[in-house]
Protein backbone atom coordinates (compact mmCIF):
# COMPACT_ATOMS: atom_id res chain seq x y z
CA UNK A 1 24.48 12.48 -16.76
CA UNK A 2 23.23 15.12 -14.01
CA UNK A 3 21.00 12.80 -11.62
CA UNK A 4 19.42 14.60 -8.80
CA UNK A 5 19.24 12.08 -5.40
CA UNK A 6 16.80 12.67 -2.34
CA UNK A 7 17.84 10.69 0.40
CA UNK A 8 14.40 10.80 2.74
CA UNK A 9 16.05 8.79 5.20
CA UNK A 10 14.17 11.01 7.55
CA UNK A 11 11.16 11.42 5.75
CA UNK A 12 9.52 13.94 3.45
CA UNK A 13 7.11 16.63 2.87
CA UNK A 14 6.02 18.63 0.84
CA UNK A 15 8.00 22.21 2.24
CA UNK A 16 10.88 20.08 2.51
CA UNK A 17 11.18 18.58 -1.15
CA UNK A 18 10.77 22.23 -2.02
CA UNK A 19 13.32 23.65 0.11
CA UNK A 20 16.30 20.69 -0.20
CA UNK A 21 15.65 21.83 -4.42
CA UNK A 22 16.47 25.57 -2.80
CA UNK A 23 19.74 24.49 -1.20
CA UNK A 24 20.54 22.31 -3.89
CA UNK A 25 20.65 25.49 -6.63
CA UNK A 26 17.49 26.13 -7.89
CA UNK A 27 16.78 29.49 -8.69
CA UNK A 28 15.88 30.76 -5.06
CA UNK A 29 13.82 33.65 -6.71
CA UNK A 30 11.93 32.15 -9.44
CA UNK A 31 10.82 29.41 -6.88
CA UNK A 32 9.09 32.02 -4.33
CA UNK A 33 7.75 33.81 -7.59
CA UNK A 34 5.89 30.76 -8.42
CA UNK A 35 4.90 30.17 -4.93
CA UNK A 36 3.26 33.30 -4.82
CA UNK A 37 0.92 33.01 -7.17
CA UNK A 38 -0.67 30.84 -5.01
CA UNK A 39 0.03 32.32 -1.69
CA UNK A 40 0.76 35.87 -1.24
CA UNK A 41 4.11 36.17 1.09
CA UNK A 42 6.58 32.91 1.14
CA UNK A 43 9.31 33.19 2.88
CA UNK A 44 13.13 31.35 3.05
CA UNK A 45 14.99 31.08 5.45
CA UNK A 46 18.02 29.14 6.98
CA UNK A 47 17.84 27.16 10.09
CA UNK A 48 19.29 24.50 12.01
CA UNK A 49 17.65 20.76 12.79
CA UNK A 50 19.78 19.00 15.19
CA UNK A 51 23.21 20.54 14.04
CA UNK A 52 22.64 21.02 10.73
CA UNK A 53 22.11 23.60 8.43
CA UNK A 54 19.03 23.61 6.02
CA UNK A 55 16.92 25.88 4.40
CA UNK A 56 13.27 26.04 5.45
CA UNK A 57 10.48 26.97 3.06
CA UNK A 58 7.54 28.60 4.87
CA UNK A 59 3.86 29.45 2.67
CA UNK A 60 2.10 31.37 5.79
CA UNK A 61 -1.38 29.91 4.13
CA UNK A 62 -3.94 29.11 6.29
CA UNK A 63 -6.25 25.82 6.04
CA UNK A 64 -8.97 25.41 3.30
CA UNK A 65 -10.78 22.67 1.77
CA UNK A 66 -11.08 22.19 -1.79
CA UNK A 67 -12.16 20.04 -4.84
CA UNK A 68 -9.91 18.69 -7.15
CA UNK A 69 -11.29 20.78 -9.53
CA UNK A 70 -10.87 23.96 -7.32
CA UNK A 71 -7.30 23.04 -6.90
CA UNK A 72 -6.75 22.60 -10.93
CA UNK A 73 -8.36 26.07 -11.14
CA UNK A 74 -6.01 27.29 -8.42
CA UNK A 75 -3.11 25.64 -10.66
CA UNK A 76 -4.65 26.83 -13.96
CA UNK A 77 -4.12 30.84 -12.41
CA UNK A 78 -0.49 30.04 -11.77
CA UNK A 79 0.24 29.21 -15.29
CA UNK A 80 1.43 32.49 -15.74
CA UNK A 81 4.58 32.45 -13.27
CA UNK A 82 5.12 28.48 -13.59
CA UNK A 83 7.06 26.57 -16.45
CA UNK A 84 4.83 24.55 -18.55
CA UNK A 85 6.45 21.21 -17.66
CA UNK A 86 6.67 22.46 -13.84
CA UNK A 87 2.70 22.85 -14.15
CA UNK A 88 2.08 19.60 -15.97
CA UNK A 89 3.97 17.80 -13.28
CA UNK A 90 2.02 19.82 -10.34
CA UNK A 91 -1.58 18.67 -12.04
CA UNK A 92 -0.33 15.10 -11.97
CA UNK A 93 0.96 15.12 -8.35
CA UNK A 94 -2.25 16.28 -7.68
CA UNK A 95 -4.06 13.87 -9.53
CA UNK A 96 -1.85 11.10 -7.36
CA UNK A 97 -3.28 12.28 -4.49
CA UNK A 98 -6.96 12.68 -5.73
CA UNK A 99 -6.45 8.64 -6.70
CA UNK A 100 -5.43 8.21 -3.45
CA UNK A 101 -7.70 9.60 -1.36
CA UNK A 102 -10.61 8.05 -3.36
CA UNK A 103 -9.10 4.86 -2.32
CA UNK A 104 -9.31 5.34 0.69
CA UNK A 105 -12.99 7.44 1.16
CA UNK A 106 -14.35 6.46 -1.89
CA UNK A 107 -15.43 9.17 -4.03
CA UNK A 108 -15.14 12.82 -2.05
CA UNK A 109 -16.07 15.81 -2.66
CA UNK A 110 -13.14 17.94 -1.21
CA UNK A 111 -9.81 17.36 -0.48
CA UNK A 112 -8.64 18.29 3.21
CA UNK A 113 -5.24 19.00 3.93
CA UNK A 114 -3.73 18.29 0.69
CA UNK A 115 -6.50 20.96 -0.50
CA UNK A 116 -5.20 23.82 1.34
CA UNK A 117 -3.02 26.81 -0.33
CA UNK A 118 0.16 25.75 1.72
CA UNK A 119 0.05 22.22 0.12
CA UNK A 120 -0.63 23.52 -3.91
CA UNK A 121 2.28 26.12 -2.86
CA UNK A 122 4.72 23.87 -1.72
CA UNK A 123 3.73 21.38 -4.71
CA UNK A 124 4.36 24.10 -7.13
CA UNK A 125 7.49 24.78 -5.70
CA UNK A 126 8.85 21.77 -5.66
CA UNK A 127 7.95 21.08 -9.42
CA UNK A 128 9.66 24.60 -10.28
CA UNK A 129 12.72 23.85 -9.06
CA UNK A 130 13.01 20.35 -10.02
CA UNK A 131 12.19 21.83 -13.69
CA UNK A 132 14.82 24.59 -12.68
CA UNK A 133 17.50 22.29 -12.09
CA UNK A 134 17.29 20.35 -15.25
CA UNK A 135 18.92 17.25 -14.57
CA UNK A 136 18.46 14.36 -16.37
CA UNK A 137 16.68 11.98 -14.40
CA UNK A 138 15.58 11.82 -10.22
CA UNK A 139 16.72 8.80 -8.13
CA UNK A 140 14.55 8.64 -4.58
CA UNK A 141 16.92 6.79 -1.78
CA UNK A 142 14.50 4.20 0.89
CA UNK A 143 11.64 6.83 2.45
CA UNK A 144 11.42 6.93 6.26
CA UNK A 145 7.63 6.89 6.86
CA UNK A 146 7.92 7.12 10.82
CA UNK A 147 5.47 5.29 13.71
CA UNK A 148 2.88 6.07 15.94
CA UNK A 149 -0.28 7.94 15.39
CA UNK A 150 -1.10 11.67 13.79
CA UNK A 151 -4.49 13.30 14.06
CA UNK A 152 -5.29 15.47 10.39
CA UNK A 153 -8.97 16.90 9.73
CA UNK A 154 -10.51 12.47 9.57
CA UNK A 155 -9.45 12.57 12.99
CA UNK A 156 -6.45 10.40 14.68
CA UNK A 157 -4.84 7.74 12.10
CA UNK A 158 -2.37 5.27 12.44
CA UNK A 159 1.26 6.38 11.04
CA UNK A 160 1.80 6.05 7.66
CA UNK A 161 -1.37 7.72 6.95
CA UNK A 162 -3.65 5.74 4.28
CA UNK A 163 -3.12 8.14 1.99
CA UNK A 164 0.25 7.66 2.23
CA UNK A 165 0.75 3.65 2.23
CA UNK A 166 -2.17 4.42 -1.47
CA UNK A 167 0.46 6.50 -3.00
CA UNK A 168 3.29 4.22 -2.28
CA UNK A 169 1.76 1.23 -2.83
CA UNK A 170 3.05 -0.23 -7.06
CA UNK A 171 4.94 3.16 -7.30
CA UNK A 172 8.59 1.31 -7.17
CA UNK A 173 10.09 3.26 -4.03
CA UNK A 174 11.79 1.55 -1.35
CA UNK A 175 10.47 2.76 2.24
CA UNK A 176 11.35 2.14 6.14
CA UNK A 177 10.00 2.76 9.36
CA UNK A 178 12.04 5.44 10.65
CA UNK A 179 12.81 5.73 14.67
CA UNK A 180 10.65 8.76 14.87
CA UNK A 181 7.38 8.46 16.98
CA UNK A 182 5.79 10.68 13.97
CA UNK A 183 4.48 11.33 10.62
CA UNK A 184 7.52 11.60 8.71
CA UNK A 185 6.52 11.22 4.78
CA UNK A 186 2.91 13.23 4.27
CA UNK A 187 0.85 12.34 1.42
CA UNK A 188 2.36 15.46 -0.29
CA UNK A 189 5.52 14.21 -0.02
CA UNK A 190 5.25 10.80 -1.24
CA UNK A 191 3.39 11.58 -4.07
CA UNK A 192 6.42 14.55 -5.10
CA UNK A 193 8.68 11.76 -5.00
CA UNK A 194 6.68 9.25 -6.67
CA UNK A 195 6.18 11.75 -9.79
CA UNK A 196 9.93 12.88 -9.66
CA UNK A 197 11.28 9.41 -9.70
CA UNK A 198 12.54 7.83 -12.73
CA UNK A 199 15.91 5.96 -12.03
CA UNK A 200 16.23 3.22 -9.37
CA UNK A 201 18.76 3.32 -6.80
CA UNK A 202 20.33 -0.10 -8.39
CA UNK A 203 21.26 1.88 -11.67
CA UNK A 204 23.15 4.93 -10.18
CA UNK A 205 26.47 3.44 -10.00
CA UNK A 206 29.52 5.57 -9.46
CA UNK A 207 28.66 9.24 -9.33
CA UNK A 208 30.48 12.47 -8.34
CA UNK A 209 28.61 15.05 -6.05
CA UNK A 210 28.68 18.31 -7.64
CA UNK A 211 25.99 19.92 -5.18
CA UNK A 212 24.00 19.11 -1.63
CA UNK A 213 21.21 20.34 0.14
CA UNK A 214 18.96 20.18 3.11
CA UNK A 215 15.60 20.89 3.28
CA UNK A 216 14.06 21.64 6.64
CA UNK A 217 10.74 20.68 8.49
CA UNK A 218 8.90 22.00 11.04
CA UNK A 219 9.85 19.99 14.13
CA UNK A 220 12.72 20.54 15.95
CA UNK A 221 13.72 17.55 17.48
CA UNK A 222 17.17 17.16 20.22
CA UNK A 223 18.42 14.19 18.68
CA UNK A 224 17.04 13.66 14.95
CA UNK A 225 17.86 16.71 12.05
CA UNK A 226 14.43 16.49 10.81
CA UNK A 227 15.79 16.85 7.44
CA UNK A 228 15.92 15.77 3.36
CA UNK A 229 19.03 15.58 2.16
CA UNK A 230 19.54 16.45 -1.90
CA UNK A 231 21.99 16.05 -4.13
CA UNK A 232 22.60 16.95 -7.90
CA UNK A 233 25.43 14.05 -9.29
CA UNK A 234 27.08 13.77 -12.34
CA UNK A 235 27.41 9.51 -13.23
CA UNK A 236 30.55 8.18 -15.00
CA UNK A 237 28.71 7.33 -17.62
CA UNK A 238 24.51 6.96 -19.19
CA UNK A 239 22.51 5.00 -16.83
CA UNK A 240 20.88 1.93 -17.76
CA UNK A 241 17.32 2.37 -16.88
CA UNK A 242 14.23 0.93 -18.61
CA UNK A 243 12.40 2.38 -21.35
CA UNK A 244 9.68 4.62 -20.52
CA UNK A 245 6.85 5.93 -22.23
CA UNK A 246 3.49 7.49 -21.42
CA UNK A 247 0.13 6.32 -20.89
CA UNK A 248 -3.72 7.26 -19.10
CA UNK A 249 -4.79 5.36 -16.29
CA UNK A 250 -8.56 5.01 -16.38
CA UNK A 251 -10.83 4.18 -13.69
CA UNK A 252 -14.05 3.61 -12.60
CA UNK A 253 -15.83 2.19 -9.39
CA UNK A 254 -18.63 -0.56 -10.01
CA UNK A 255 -21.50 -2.01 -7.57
CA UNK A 256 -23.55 -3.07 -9.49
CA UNK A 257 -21.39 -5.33 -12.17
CA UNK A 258 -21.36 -9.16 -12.06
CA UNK A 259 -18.30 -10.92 -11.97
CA UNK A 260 -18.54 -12.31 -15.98
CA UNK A 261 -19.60 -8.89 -17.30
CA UNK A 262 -16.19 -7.18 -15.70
CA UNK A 263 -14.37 -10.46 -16.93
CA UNK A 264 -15.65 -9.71 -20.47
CA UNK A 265 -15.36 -6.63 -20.23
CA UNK A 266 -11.48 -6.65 -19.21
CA UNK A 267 -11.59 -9.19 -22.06
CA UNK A 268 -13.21 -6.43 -24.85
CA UNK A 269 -10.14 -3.71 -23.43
CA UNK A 270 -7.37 -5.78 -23.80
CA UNK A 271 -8.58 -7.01 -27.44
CA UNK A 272 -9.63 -3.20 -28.46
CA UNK A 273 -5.85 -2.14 -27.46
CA UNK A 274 -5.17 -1.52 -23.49
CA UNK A 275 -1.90 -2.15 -22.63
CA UNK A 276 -3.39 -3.76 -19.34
CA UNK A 277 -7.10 -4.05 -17.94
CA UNK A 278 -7.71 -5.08 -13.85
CA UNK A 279 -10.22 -5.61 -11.22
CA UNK A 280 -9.88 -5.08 -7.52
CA UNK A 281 -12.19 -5.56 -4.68
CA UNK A 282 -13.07 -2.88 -2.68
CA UNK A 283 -15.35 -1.62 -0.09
CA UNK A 284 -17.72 1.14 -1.45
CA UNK A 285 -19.75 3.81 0.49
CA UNK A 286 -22.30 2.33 2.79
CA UNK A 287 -20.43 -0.68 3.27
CA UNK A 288 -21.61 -2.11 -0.30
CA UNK A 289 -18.85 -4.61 -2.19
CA UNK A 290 -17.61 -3.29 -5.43
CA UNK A 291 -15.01 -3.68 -7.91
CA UNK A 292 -12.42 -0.56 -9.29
CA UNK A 293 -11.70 -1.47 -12.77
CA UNK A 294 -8.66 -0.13 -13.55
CA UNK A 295 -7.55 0.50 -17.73
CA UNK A 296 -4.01 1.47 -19.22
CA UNK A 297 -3.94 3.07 -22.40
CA UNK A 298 -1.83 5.30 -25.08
CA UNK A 299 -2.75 8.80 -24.54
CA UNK A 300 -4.33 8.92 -27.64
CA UNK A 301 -7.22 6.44 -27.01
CA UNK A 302 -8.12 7.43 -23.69
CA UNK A 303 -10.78 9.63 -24.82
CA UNK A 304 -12.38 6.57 -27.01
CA UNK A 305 -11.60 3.97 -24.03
CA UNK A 306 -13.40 6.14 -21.57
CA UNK A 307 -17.02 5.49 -23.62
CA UNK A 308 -15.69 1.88 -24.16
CA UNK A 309 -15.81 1.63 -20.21
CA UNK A 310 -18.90 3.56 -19.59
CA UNK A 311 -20.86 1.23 -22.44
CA UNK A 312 -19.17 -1.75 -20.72
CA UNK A 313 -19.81 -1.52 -17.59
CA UNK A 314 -22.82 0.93 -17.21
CA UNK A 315 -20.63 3.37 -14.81
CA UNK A 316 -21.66 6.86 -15.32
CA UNK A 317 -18.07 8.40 -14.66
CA UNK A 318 -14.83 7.14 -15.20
CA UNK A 319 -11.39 8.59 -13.75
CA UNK A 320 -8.74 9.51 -15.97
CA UNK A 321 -4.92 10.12 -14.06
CA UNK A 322 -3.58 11.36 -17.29
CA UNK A 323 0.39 11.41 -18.49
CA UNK A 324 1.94 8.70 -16.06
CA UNK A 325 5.18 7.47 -16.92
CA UNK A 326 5.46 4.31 -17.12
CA UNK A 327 8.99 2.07 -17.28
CA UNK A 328 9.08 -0.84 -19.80
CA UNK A 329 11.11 -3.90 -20.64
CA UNK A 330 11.91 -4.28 -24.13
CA UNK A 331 9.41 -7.10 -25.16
CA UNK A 332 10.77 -9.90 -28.33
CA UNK A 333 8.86 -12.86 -29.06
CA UNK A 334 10.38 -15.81 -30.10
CA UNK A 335 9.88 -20.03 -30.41
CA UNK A 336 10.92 -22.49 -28.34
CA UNK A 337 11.25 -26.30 -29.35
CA UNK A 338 9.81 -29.11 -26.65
CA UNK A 339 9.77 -32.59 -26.25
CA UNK A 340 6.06 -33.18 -24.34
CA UNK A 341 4.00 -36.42 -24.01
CA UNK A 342 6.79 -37.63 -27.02
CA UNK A 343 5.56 -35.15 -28.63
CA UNK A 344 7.73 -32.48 -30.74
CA UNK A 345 6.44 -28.86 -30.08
CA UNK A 346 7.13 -25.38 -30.65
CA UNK A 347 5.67 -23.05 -28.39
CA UNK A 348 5.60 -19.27 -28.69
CA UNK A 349 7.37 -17.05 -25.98
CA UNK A 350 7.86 -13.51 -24.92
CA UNK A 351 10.96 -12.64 -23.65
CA UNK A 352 12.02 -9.50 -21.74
CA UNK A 353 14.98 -7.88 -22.22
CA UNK A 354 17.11 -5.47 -19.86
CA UNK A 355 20.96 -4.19 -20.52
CA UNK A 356 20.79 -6.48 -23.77
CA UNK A 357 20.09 -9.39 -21.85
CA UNK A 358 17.08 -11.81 -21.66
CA UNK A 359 16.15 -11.65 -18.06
CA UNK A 360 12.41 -13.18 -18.49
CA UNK A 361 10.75 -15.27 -20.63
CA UNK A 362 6.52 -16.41 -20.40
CA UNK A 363 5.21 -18.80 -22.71
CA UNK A 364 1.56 -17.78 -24.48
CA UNK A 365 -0.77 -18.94 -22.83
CA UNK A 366 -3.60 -19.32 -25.66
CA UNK A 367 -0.92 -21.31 -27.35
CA UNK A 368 -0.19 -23.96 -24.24
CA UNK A 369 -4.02 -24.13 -24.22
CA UNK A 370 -4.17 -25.68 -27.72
CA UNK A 371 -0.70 -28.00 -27.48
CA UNK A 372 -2.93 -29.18 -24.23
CA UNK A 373 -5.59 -29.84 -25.78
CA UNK A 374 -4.10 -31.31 -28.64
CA UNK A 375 -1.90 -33.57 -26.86
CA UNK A 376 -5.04 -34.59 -24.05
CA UNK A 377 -2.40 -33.46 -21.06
CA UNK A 378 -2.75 -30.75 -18.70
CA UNK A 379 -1.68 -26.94 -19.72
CA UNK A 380 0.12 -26.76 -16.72
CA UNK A 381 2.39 -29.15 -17.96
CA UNK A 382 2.81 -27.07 -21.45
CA UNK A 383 4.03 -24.31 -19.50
CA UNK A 384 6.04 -26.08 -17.15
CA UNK A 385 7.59 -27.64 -20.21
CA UNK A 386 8.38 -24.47 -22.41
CA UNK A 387 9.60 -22.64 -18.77
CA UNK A 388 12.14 -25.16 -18.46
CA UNK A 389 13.42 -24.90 -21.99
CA UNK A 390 13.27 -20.99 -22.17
CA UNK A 391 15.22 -21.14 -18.40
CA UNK A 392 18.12 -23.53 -20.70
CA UNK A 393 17.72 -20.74 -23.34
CA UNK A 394 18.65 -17.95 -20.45
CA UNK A 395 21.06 -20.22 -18.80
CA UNK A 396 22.98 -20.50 -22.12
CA UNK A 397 23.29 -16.80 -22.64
CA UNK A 398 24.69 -15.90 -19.24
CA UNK A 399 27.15 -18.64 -20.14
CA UNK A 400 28.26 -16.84 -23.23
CA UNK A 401 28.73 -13.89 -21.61
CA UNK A 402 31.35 -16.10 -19.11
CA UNK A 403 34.78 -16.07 -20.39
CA UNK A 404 35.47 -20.00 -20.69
CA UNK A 405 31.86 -20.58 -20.25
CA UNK A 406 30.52 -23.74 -21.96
């Protein structure tokens, strides 16, 4: 298999994902042809950061503030000059950082720097040539997200900047501080590599290098290459990673919502077919506590799930951060005999699976309820009990796969 690595070890942005691609062998050409549809003269060039050779992708746009719906428009003109998945995967990246920054601000009107024609250029770019490449899956090495402070159009922030740390944050990659006093991973950047990534580092194994690249930034510092480094592999054999498939995120932000009516109504999701149904705590504009109810669902119900929320809960709007890949565990459910109380039981269980191998197993919880009940004991102890017999379940598979194992 062809696995394309980015080793961020000194961060990432946006020019630079785009650029490393470059250096890497995608089509140099049909790169700055999609670039300019949004910007009007990008140039390439080849530089050196600290020693090293790298290629250095420059948009010459200048600053402008835009809605996410101004920026879908901008990516709706490019269609034209951008492959269709290359598109698809620009309108989520973009999405990612609309999720992001609502986070953080609460709804907003316009996007600031990650609004601006250099940023929609270089995320085009970057999707083009990672479509351009074709390789069969994207593996993204620990991130370097640097120290110290940065100043952007909010004014100074701490580095990571929160947009940042919001994009990160449950998307699976591995990050460190870097030694850099400086923003090393924008918001851009993490969420290109967040969208790209669909193989852990764990599961690359053995590979041979077949090509390498650097992408360049800006800064030119004595001591650091302020570089990402590339590579397109080819793996010894297919890599075990976990299922996939593809699912909406919904979301919605509440003030107004007692605690049992968002309990219910998670409740009423999960029984009409979500694959998952949350509520956070947040602070909302003007200081007022709120909840953001958060839904994961097929594609195909979305639409349906959307009026299910808005009936629900009352909202009048409800987010939708369509197409996210999402990895999976093959799921089995099984039974599990226990001795409880004296008591002969069999409890249902679902057990994950990984490489063919039980790796997890949770008893149902509905289930424990009514042994519990049943029985007059706690359903603490139920689960306990049916824990320990599905951990001698696991136990005696790993010794089967032990030669002389007992």
């Amino acid at each position: 298999m062809r696995i394309l690595v980015f080793d961020p070890f000194h961060g990432a942005a946006g020019d630079m994902i785009t650029a490393a691609l470059i250096a890497c062998g995608a089509d140099r050409e049909r790169v700055v042809a999609a670039m300019r549809s949004i910007v009007s003269d990008p140039t390439v060039e080849v530089v050196e950061r600290a020693g090293i050779r790298a290629v250095k992708v420059h948009t010459h746009a200048t600053p402008e503030h835009r809605t996410l719906a101004e920026v879908e428009k901008r990516l709706e003109a490019a269609a034209l000059h951008v492959p269709e998945d290359a598109l698809a995967m620009a309108r989520r990246v973009f999405l990612r950082l609309n999720a992001a920054e609502e986070m953080i601000h609460g709804e907003h009107v316009h996007f600031h720097e990650v609004g601006a024609d250099d940023a929609i250029a270089d995320v085009i770019g970057a999707c083009t040539a990672l479509s351009l490449l074709s390789v069969d899956g994207v593996v993204v090495l620990p991130i370097a997200l640097g120290s110290g402070t940065a100043t952007g159009s909010h004014g100074c922030f701490p580095v990571p900047a929160p947009a940042t740390i919001a994009i990160l944050t449950g998307s699976g990659l591995s990050t460190l501080n870097g030694g850099d006093d400086a923003e090393l991973c924008t918001p851009t950047g993490a969420a290109l590599l967040a969208e790209f990534a669909t193989v852990t580092p764990s599961n690359l194994g053995a590979y041979t290098i077949l090509t390498s690249g650097y992408g360049a930034g800006s800064r030119n510092p004595q001591h650091t290459p302020n570089v990402l480094r590339a590579m397109v592999v080819e793996t010894a054999g297919a890599i075990s990673a976990m299922p996939q498939d593809i699912v909406d995120i919904l979301e919605t932000n509440v003030d107004d919502v007692s605690g049992e009516v968002i309990g219910e109504a998670l409740a009423r999701f999960m029984a009409a077919g979500a694959r998952d149904a949350s509520a956070t705590p947040i602070l909302m504009k003007k200081g007022r506590p709120g909840y953001l109810v958060t839904v994961i669902v097929q594609q195909t119900i979305s639409a349906s799930f959307a009026r299910l929320m808005a009936r629900e809960l009352g909202t009048l709007g409800v987010r939708c951060i369509p197409a996210i890949h999402r990895f999976t565990a093959d799921r089995t459910f099984t039974e599990v005999n226990m001795v409880i109380g004296g008591h002969d039981k069999r409890l249902p269980v679902k057990c994950g699976w990984m490489d063919g191998k039980i790796y997890t197993c949770k008893p149902e919880f509905d289930a424990a309820c009514h042994i519990a009940e049943e029985l007059g004991v706690p359903v603490r102890d139920v689960i306990f009990a049916a824990q320990a017999t599905a951990a001698k379940l696991i136990g005696e598979q790993k010794d089967r796969e032990v030669p002389g194992g007992k």
